[in-house]
PDB file of N, CA and C in Angstrom:
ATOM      1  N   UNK A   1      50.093  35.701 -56.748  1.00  0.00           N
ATOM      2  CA  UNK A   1      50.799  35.916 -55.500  1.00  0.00           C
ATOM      3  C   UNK A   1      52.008  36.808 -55.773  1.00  0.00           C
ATOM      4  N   UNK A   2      52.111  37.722 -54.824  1.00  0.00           N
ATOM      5  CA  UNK A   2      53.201  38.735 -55.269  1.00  0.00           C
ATOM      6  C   UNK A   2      54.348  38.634 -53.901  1.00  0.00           C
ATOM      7  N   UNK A   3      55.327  38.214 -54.035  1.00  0.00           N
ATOM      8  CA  UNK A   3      56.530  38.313 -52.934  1.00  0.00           C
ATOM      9  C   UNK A   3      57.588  39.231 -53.071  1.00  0.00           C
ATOM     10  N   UNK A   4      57.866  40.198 -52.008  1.00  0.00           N
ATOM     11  CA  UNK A   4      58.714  41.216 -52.202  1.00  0.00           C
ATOM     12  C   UNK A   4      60.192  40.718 -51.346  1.00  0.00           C
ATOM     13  N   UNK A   5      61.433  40.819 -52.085  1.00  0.00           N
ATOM     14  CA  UNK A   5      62.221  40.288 -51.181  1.00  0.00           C
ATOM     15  C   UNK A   5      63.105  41.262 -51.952  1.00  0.00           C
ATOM     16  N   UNK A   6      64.591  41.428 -50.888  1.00  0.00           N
ATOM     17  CA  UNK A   6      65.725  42.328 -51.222  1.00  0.00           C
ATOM     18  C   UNK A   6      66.860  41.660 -50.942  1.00  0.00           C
ATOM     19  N   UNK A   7      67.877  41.665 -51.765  1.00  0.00           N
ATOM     20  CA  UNK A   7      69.044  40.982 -51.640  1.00  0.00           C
ATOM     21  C   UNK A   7      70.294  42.301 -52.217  1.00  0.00           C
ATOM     22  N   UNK A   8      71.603  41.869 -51.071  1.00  0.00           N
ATOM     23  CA  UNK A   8      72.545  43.036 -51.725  1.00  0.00           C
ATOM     24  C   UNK A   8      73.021  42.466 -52.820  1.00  0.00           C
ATOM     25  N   UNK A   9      73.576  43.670 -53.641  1.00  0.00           N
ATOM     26  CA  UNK A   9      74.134  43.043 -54.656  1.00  0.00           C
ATOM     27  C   UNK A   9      76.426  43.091 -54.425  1.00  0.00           C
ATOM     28  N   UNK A  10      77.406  42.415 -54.823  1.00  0.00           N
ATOM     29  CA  UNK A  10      78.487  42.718 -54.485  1.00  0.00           C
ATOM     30  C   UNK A  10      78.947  42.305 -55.579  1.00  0.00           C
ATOM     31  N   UNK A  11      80.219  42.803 -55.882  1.00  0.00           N
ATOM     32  CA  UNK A  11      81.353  42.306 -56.383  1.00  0.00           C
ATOM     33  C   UNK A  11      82.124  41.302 -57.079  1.00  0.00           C
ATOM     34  N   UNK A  12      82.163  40.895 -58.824  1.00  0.00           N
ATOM     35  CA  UNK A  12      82.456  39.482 -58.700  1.00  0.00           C
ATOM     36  C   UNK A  12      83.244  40.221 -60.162  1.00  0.00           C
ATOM     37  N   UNK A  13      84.557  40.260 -59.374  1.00  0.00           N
ATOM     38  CA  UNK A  13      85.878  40.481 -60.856  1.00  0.00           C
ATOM     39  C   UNK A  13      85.583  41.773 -60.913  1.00  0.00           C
ATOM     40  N   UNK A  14      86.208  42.083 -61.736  1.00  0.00           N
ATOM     41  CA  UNK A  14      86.294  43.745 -62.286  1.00  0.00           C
ATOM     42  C   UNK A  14      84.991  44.162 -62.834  1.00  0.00           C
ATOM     43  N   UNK A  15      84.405  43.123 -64.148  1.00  0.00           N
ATOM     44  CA  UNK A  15      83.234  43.956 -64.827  1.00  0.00           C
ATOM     45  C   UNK A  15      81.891  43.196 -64.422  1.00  0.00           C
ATOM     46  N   UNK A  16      81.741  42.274 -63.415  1.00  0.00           N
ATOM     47  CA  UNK A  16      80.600  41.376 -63.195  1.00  0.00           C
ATOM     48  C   UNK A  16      79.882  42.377 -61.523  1.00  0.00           C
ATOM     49  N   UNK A  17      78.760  41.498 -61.477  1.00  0.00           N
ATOM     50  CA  UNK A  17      78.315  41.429 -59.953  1.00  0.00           C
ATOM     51  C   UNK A  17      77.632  40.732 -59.784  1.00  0.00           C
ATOM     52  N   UNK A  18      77.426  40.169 -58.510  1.00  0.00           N
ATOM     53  CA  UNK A  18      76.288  38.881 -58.291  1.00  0.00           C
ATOM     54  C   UNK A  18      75.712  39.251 -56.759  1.00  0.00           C
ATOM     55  N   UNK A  19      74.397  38.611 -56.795  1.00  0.00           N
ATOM     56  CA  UNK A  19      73.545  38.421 -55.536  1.00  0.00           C
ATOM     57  C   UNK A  19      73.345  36.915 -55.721  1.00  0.00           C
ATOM     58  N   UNK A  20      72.672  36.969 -54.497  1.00  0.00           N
ATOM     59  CA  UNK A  20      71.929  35.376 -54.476  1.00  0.00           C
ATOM     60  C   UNK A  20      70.301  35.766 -54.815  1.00  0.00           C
ATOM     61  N   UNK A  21      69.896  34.348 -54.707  1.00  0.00           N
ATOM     62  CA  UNK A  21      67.850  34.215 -54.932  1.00  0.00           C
ATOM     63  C   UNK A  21      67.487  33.703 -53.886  1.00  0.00           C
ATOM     64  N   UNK A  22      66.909  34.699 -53.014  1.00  0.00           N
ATOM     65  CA  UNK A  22      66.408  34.172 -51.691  1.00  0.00           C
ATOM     66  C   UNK A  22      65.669  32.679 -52.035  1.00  0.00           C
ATOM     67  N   UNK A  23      65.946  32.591 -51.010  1.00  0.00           N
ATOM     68  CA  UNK A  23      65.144  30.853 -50.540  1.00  0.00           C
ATOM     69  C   UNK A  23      63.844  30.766 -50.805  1.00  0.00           C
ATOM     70  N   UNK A  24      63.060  31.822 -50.588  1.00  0.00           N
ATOM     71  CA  UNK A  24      61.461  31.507 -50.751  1.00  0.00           C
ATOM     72  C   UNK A  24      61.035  31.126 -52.610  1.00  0.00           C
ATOM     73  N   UNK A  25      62.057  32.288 -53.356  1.00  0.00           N
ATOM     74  CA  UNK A  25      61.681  32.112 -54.696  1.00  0.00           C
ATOM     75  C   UNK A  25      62.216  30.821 -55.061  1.00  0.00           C
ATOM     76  N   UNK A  26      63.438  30.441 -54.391  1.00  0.00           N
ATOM     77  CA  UNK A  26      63.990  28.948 -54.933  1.00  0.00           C
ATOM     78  C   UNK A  26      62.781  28.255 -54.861  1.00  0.00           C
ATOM     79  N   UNK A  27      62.120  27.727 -53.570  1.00  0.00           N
ATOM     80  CA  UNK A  27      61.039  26.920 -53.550  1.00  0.00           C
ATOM     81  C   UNK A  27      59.804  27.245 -54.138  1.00  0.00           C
ATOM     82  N   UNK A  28      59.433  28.418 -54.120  1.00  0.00           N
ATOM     83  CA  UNK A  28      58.112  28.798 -55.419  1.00  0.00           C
ATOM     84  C   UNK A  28      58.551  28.361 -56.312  1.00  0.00           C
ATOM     85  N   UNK A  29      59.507  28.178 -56.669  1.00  0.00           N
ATOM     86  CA  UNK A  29      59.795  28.194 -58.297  1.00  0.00           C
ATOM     87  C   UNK A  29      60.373  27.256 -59.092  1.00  0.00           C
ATOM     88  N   UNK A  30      60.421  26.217 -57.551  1.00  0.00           N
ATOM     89  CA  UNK A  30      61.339  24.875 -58.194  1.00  0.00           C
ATOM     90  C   UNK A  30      62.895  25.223 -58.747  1.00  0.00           C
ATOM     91  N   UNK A  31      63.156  26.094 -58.093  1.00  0.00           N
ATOM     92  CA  UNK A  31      64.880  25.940 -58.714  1.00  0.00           C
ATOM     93  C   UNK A  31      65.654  25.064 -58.690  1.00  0.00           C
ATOM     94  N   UNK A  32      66.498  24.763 -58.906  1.00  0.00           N
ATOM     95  CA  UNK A  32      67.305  23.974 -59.146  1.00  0.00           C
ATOM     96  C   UNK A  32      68.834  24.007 -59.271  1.00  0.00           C
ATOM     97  N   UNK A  33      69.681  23.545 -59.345  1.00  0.00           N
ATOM     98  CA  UNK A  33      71.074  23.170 -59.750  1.00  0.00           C
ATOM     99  C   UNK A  33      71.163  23.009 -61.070  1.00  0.00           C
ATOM    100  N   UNK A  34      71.372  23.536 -62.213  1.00  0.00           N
ATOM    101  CA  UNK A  34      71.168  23.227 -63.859  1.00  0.00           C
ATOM    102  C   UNK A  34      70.361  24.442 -64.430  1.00  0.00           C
ATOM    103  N   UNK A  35      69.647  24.721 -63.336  1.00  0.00           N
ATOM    104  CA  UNK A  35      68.429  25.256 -64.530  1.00  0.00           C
ATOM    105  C   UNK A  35      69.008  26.610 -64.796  1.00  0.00           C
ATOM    106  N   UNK A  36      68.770  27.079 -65.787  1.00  0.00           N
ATOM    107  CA  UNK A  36      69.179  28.329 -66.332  1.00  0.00           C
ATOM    108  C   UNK A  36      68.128  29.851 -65.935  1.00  0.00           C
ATOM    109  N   UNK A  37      68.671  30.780 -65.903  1.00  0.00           N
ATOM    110  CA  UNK A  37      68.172  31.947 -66.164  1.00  0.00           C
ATOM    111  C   UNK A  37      68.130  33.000 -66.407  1.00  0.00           C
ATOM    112  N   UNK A  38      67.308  33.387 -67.471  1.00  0.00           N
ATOM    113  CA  UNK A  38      66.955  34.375 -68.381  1.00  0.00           C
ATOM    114  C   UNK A  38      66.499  35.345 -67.962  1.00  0.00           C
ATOM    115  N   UNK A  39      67.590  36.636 -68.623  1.00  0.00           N
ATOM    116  CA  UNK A  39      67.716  38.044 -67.870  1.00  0.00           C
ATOM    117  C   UNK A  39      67.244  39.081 -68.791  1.00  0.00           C
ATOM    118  N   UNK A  40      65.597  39.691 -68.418  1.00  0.00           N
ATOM    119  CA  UNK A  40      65.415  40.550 -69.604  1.00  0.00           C
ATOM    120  C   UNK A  40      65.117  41.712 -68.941  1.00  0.00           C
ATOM    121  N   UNK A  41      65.869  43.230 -69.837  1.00  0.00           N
ATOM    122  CA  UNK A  41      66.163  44.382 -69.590  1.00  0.00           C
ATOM    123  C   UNK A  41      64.954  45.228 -69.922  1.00  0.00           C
ATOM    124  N   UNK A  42      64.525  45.949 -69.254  1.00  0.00           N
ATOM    125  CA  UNK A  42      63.774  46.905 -69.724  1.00  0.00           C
ATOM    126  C   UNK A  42      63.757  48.545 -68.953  1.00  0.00           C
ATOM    127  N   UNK A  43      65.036  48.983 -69.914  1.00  0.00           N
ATOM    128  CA  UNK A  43      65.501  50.352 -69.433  1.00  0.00           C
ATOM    129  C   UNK A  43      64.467  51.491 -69.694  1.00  0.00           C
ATOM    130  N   UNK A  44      63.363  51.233 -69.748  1.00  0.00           N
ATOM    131  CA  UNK A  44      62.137  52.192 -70.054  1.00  0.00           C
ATOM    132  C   UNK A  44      61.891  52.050 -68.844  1.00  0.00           C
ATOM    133  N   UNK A  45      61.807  51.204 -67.707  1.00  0.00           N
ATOM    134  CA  UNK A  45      60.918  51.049 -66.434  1.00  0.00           C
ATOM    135  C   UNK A  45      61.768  50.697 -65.395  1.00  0.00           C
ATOM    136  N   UNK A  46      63.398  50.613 -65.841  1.00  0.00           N
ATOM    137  CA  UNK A  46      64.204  50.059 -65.491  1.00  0.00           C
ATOM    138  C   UNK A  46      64.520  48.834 -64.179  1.00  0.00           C
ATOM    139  N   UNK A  47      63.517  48.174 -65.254  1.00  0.00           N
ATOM    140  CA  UNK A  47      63.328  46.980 -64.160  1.00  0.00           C
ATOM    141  C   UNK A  47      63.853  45.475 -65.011  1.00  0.00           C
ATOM    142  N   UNK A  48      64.472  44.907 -63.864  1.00  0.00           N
ATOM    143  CA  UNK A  48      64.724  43.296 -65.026  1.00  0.00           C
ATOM    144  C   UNK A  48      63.974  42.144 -64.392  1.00  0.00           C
ATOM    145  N   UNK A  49      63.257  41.362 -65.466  1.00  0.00           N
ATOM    146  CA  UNK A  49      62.543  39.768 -65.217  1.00  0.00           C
ATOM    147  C   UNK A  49      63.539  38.847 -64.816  1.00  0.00           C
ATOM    148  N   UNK A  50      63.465  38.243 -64.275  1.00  0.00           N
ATOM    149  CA  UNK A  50      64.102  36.977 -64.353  1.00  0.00           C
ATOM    150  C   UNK A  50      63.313  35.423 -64.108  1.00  0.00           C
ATOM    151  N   UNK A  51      63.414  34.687 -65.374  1.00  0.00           N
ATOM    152  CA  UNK A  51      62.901  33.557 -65.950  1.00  0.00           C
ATOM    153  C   UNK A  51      63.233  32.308 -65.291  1.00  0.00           C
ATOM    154  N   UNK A  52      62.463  31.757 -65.266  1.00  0.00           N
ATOM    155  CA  UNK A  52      63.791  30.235 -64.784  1.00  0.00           C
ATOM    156  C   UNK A  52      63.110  29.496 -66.345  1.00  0.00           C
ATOM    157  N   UNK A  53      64.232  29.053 -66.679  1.00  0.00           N
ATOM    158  CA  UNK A  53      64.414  27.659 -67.843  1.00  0.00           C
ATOM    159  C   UNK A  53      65.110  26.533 -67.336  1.00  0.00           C
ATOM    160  N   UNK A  54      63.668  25.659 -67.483  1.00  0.00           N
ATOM    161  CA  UNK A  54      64.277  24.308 -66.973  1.00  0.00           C
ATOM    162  C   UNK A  54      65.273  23.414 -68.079  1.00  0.00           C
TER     163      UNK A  54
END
């Protein structure tokens, strides 16, 4: 199953930025409060994964 969703990205301190994770992936994906996630770069295609670790 493939879900396409867009979120802005803004502002957080001088050298950070943050978005949110739409709602649909929270519930596909069982997110949570705790769970961690893992941010992997791939500047060849310049696209990033993001993991959930429970």
């Amino acid at each position: 199953m493939k879900i396409k969703e867009e979120t802005k990205v803004r502002n957080q301190g001088e050298i950070s930025l943050i978005t949110t994770i739409p709602k649909t992936y929270v519930k596909a994906l069982n997110i949570k409060s705790g769970d961690t996630l893992e941010w992997i770069l791939n500047t060849e295609t310049e696209t990033l994964e993001l993991k959930v670790v429970k």
